[in-house]
N, C-alpha and C. Protein backbone atom coordinates (compact mmCIF):
# COMPACT_ATOMS: atom_id res chain seq x y z
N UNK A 1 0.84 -1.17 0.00
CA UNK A 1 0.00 0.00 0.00
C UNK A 1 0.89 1.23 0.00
N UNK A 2 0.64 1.95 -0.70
CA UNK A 2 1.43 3.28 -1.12
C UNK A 2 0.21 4.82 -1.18
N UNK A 3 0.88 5.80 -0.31
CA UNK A 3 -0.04 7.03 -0.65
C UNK A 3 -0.42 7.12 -2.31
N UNK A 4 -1.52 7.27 -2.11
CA UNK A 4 -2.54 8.01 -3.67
C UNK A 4 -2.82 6.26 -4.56
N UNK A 5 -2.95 5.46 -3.46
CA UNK A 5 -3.67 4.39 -3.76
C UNK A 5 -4.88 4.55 -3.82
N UNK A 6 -5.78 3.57 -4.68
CA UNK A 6 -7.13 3.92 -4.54
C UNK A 6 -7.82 2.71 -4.26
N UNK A 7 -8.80 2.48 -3.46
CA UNK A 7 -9.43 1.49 -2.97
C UNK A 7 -10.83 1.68 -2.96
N UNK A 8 -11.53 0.32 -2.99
CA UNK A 8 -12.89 0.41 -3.20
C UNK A 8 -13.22 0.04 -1.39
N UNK A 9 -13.54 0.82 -0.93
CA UNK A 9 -13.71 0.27 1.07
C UNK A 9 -15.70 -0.20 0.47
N UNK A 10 -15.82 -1.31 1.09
CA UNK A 10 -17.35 -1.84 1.53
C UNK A 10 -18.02 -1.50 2.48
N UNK A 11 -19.12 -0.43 3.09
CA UNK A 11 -19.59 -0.06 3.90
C UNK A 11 -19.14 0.62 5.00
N UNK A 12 -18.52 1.75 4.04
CA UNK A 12 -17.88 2.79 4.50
C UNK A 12 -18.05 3.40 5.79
N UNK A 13 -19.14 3.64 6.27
CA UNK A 13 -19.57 4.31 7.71
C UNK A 13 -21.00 4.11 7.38
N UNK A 14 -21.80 4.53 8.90
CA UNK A 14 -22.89 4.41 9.04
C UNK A 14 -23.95 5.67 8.46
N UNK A 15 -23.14 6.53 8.29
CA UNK A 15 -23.77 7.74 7.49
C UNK A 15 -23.93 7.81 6.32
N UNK A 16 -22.78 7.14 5.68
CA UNK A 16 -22.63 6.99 4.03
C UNK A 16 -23.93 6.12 3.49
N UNK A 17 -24.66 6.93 2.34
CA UNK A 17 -25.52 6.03 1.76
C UNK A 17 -25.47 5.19 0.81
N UNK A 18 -24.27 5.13 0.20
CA UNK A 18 -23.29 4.06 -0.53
C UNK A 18 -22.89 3.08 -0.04
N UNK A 19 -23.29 1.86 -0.35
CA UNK A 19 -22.99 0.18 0.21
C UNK A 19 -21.04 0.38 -0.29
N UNK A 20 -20.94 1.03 -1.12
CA UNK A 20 -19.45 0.96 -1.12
C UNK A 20 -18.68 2.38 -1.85
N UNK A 21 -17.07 2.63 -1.36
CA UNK A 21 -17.21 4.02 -2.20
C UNK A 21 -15.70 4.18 -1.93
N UNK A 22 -14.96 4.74 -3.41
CA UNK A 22 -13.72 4.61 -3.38
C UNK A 22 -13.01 5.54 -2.52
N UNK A 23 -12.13 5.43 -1.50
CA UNK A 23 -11.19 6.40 -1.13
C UNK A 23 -9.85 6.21 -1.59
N UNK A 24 -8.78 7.55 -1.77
CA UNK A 24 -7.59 7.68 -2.03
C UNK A 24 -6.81 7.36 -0.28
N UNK A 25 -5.51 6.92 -0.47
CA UNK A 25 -4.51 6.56 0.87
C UNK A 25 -3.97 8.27 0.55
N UNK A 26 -3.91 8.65 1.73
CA UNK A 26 -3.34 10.11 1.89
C UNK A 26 -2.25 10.36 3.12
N UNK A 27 -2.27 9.15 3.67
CA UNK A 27 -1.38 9.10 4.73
C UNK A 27 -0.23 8.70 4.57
N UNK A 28 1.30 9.24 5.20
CA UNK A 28 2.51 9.57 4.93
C UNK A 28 3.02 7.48 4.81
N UNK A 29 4.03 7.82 3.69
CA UNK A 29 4.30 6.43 3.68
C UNK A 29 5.13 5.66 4.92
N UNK A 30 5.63 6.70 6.18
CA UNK A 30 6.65 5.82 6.98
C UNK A 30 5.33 4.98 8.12
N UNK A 31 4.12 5.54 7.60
CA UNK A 31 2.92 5.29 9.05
C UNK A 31 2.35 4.04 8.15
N UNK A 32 2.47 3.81 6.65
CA UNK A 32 1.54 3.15 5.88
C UNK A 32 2.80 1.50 5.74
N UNK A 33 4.07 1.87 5.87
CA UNK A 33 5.20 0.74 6.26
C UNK A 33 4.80 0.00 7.55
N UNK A 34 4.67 1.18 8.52
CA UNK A 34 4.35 0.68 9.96
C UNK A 34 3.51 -0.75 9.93
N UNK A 35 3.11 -0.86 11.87
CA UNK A 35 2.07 -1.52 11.78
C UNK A 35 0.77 -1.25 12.37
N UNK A 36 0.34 -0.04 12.24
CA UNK A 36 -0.69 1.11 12.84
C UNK A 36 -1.87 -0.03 12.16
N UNK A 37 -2.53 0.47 12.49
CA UNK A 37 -3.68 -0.38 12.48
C UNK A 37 -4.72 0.09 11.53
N UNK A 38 -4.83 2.04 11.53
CA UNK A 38 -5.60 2.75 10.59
C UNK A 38 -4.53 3.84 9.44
N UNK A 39 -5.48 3.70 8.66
CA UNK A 39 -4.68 4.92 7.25
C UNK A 39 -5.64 5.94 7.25
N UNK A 40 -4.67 7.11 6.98
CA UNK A 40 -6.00 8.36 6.50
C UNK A 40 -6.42 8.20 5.30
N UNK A 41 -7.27 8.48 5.01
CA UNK A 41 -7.63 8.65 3.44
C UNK A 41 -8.78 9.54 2.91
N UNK A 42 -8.91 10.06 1.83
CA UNK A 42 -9.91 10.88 1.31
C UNK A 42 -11.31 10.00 0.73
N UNK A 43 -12.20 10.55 0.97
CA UNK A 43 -13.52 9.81 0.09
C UNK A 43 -13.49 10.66 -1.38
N UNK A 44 -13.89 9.47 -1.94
CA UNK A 44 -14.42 9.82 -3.40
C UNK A 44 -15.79 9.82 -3.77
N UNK A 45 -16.21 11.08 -4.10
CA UNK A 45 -17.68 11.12 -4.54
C UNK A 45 -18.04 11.46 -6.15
N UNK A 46 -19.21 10.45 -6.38
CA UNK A 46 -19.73 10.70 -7.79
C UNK A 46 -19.83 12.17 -8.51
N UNK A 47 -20.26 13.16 -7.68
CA UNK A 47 -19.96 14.52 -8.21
C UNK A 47 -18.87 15.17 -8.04
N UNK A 48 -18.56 16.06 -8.84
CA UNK A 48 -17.12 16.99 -9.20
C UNK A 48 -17.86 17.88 -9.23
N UNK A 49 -17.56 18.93 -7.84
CA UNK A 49 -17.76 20.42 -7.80
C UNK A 49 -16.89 21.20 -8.13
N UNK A 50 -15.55 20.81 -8.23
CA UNK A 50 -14.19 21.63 -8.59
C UNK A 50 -13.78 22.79 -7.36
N UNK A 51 -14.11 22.51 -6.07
CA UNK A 51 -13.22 23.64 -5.15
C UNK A 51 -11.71 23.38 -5.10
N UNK A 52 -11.49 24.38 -4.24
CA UNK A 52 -9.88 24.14 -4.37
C UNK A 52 -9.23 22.97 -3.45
N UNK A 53 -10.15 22.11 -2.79
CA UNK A 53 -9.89 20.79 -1.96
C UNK A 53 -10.43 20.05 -2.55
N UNK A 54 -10.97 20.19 -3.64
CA UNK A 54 -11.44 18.67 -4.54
C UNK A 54 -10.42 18.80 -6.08
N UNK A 55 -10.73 17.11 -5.81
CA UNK A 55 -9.47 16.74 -7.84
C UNK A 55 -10.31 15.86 -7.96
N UNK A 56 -10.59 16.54 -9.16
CA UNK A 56 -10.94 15.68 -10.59
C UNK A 56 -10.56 14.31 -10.91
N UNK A 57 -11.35 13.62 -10.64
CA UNK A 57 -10.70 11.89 -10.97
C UNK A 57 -11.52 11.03 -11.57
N UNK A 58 -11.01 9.84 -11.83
CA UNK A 58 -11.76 9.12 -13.06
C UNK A 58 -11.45 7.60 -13.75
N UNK A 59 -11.89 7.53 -14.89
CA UNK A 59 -11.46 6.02 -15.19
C UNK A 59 -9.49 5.62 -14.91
N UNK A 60 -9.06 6.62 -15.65
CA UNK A 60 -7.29 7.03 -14.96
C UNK A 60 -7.09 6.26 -13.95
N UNK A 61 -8.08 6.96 -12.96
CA UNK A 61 -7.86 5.93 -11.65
C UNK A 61 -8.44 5.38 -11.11
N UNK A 62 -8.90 4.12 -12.29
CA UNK A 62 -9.66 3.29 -12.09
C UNK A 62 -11.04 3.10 -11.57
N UNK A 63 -11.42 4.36 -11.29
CA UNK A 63 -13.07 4.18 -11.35
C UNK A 63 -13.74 4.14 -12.41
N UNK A 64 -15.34 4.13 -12.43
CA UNK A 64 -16.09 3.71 -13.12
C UNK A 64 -16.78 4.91 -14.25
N UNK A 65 -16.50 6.12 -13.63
CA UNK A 65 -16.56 7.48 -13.98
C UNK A 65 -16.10 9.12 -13.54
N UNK A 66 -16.15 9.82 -14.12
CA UNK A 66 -15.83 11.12 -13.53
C UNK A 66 -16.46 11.09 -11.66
N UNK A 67 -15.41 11.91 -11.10
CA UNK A 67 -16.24 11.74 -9.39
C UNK A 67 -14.81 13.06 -9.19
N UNK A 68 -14.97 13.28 -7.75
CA UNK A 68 -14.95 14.03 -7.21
C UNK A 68 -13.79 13.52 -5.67
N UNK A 69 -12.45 13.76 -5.13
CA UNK A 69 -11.83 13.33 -4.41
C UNK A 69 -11.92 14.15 -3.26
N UNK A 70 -12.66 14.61 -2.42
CA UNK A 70 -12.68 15.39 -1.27
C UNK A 70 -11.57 15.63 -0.08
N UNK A 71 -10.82 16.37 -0.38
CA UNK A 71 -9.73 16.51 1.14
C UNK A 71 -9.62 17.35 2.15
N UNK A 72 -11.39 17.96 2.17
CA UNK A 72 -11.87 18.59 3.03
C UNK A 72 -12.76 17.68 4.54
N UNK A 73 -12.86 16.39 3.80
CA UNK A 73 -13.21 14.80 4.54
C UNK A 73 -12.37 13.86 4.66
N UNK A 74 -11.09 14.13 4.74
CA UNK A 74 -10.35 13.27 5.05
C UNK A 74 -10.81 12.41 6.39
N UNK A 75 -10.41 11.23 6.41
CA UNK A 75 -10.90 10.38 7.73
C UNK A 75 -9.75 9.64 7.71
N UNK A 76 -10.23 8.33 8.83
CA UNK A 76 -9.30 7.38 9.23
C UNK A 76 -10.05 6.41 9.03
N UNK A 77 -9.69 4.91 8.47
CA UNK A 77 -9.99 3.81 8.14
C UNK A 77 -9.23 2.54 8.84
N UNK A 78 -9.49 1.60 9.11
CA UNK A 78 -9.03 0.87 9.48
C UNK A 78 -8.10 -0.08 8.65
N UNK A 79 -6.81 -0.15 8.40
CA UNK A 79 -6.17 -0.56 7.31
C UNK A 79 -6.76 -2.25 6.54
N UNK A 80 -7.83 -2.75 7.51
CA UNK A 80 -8.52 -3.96 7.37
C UNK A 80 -9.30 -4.06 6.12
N UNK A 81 -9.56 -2.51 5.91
CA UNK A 81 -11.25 -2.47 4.87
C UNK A 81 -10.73 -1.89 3.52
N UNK A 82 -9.08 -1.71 3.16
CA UNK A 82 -8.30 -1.47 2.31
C UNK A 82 -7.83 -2.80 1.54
N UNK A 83 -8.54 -3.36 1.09
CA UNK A 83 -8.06 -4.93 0.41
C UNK A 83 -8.63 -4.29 -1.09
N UNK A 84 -9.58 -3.67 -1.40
CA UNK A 84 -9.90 -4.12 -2.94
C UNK A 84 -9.08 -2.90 -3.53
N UNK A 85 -8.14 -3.01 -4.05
CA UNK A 85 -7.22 -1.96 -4.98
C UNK A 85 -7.59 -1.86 -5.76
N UNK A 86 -8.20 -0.16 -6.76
CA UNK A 86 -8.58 -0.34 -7.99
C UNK A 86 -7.87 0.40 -9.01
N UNK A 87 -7.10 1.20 -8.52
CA UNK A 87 -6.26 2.13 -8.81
C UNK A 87 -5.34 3.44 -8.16
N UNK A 88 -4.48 4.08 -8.76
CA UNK A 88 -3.58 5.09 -8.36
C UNK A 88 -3.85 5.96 -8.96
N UNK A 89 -3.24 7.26 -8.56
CA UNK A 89 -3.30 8.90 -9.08
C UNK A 89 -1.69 8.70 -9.23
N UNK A 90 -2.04 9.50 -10.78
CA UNK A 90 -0.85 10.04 -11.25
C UNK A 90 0.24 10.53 -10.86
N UNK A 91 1.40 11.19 -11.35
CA UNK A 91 2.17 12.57 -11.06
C UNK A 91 1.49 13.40 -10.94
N UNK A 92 0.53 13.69 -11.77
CA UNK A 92 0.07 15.02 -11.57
C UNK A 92 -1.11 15.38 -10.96
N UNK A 93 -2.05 13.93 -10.50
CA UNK A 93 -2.69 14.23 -9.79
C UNK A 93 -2.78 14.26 -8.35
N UNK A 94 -1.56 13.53 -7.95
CA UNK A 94 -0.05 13.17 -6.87
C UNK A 94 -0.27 14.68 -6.32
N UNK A 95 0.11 15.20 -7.05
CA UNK A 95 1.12 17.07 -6.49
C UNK A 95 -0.71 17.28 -6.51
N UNK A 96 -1.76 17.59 -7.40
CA UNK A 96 -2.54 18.07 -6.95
C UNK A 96 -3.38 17.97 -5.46
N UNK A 97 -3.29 16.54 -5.24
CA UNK A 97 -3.70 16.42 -4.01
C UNK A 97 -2.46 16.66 -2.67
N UNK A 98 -1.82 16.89 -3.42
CA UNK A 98 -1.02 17.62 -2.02
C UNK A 98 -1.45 19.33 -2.23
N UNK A 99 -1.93 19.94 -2.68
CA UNK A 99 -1.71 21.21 -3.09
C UNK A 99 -3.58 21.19 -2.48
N UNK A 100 -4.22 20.28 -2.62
CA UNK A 100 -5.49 20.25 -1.81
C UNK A 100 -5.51 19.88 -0.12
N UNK A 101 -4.58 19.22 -0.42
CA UNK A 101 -4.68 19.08 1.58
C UNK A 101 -4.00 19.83 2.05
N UNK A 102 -2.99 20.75 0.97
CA UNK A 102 -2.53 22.17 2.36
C UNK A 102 -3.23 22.74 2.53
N UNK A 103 -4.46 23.42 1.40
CA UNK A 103 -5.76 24.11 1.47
C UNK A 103 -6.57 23.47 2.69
N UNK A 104 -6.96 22.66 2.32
CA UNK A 104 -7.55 22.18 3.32
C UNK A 104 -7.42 21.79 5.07
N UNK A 105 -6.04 21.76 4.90
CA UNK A 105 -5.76 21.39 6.34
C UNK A 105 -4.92 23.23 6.33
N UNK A 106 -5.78 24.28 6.12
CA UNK A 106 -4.74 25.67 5.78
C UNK A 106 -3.04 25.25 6.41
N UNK A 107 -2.70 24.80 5.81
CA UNK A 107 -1.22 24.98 6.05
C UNK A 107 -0.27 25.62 5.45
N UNK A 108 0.24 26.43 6.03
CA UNK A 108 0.93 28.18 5.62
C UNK A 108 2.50 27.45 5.24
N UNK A 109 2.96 27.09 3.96
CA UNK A 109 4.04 26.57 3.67
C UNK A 109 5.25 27.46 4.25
N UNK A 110 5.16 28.69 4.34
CA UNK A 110 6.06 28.99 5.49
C UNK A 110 6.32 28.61 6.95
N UNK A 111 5.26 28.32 7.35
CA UNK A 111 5.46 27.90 8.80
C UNK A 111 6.29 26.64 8.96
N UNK A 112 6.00 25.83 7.51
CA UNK A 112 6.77 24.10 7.60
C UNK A 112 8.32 24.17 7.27
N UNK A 113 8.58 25.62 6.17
CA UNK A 113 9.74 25.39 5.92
C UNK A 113 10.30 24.16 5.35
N UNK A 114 11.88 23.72 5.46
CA UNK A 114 12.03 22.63 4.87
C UNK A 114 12.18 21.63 6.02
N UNK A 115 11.62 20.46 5.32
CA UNK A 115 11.51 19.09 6.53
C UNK A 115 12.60 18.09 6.50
């Protein structure tokens, strides 16, 4: 399992009205080596509103149609419900979703400096 994996999770939460629904792995690769038990990851939804915390995604990455990657909902999953792999994001959709979760999580690239 590698960040900007994409997985089909089965009965996502109790709120979700989707029996199943793809999320991206968004969590750093030294925690996804580990043996933590949960991964963060983004949900993927059938609509594409285009804010500046959503990317555009699609058959590319292996879904079934145009949808919508939210990293304004990032969550935690239990690395258990990550078995059906259906696809990855690009290079370029790689850097976009990093360029959505600084938005989203506002993180002032000055404050991080270099790591």
């Amino acid at each position: 399992m590698k960040r900007g994996d994409v997985f089909l999770v089965q009965r996502p939460g109790p709120r979700d009205p989707k029996r199943a629904r793809p999320f991206v792995v968004v969590s750093r690769q030294g925690l996804l080596d580990s043996r933590y038990s949960t991964v963060v990851c983004a949900p993927v939804y059938s609509a594409y509103g285009g804010g500046s915390t959503e990317l555009e995604v699609g058959k590319a990455e292996g879904l079934k149609h145009h949808s919508g990657l939210r990293c304004d909902e990032v969550t935690s999953l239990p690395r258990s419900a990550l078995t059906n792999y259906i696809g990855e994001l690009d290079a370029q959709r790689f850097s976009e979703l990093n360029r959505a979760l600084v938005i989203a999580l506002e993180i002032d690239p000055d404050d991080v400096g270099a790591l």
